[in-house]
C-alpha atoms as a PDB file:
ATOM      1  CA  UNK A   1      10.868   5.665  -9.871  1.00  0.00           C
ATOM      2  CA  UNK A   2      10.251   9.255  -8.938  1.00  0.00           C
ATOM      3  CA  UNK A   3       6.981  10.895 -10.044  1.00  0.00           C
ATOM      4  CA  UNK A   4       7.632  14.495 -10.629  1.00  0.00           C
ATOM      5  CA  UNK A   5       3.594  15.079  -9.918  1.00  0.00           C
ATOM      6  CA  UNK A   6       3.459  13.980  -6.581  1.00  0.00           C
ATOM      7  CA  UNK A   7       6.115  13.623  -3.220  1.00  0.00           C
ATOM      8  CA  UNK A   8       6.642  10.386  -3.924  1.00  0.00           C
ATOM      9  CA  UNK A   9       9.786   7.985  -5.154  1.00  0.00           C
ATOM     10  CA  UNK A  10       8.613   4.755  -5.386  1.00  0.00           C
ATOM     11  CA  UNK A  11      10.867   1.843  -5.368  1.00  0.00           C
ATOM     12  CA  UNK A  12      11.226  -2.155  -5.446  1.00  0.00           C
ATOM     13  CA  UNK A  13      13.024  -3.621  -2.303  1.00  0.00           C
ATOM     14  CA  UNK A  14      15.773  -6.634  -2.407  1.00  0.00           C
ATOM     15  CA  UNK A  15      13.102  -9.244  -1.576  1.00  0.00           C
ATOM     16  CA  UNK A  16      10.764  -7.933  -4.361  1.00  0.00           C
ATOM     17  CA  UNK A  17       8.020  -5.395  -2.084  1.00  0.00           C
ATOM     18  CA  UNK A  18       7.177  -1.986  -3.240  1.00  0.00           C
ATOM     19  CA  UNK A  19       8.302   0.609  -0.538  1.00  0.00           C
ATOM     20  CA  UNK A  20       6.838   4.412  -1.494  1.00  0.00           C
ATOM     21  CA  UNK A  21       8.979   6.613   0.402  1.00  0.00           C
ATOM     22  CA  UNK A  22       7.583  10.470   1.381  1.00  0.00           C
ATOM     23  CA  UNK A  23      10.332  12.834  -0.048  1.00  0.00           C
ATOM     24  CA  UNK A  24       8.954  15.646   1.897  1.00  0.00           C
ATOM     25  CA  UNK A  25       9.663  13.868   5.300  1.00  0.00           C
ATOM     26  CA  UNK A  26      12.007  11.580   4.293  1.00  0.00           C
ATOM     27  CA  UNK A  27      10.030   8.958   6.124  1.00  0.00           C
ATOM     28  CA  UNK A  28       8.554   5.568   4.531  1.00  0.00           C
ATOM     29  CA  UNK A  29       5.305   6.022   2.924  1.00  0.00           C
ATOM     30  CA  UNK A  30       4.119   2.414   2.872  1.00  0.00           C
ATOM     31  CA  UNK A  31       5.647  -0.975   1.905  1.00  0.00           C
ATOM     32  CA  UNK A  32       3.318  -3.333  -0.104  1.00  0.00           C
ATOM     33  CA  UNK A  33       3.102  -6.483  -1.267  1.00  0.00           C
ATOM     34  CA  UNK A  34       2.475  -8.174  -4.152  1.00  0.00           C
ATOM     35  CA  UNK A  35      -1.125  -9.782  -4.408  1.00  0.00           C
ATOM     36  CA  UNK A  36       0.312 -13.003  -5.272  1.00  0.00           C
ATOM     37  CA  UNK A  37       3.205 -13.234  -3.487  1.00  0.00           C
ATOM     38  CA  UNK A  38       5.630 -12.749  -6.196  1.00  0.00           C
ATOM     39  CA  UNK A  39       8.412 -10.629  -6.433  1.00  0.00           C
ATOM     40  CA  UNK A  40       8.306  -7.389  -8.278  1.00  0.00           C
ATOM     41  CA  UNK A  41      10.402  -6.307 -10.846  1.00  0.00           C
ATOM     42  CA  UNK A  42       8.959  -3.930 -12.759  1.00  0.00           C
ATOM     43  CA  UNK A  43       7.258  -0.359 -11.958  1.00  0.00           C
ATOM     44  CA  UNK A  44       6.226   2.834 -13.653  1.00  0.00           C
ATOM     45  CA  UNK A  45       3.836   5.670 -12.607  1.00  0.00           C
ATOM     46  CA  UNK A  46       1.016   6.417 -14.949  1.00  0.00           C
ATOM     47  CA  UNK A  47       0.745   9.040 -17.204  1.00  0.00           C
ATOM     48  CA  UNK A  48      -2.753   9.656 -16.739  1.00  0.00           C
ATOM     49  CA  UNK A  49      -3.221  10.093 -13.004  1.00  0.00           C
ATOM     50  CA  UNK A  50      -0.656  10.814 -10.196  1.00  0.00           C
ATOM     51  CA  UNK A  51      -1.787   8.426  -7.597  1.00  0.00           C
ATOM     52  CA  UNK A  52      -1.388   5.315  -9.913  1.00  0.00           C
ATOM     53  CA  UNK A  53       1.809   2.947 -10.014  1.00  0.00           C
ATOM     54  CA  UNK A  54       1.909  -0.146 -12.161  1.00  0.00           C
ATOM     55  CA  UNK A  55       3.828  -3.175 -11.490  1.00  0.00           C
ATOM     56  CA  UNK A  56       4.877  -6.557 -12.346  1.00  0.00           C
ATOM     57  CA  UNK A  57       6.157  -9.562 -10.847  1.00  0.00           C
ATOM     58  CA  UNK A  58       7.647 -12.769 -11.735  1.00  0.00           C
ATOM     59  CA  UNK A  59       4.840 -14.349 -13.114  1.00  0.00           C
ATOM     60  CA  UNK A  60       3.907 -12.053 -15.115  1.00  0.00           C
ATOM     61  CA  UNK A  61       1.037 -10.499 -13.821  1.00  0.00           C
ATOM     62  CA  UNK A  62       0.487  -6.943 -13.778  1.00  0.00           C
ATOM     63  CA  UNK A  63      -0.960  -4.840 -10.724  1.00  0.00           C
ATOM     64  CA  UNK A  64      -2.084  -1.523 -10.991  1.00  0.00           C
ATOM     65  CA  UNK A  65      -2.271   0.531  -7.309  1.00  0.00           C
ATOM     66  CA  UNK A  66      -4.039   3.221  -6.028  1.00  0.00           C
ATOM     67  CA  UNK A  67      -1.264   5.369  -3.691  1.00  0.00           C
ATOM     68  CA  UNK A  68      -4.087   7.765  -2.004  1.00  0.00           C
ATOM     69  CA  UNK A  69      -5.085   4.355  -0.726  1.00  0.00           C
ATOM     70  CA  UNK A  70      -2.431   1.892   0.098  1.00  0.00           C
ATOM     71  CA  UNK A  71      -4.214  -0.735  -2.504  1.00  0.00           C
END
């Protein structure tokens, strides 16, 4: 998921992590995983702030992380 507001593409790995990548280095940005140890499936940047991503993961709870913060 790219968000057109910021430098970052965000993205769900094979085993389920979210990896944020930095498109202005090309580097990784962080890799984080879900609170509960699910997998991920779902993701979507908010429309209301840059630095949010929402997720969700198999059990149907939904996350919502700060990406200034890595939380």
């Amino acid at each position: 998921m790219y968000n057109c507001k910021d430098e970052h593409l965000a993205s769900i790995s094979l085993s389920g992590d979210l990896i944020l990548h930095n498109l202005a280095s090309g580097q990784r940005a962080a890799e984080l995983k879900d609170p509960n140890q699910q997998m991920l499936r779902v993701l979507d940047y908010s429309r209301v702030s840059r630095h949010l991503l929402v997720t969700a993961g198999d059990d149907g709870t939904v996350h919502l992380w700060d990406t200034t913060g890595r939380n």
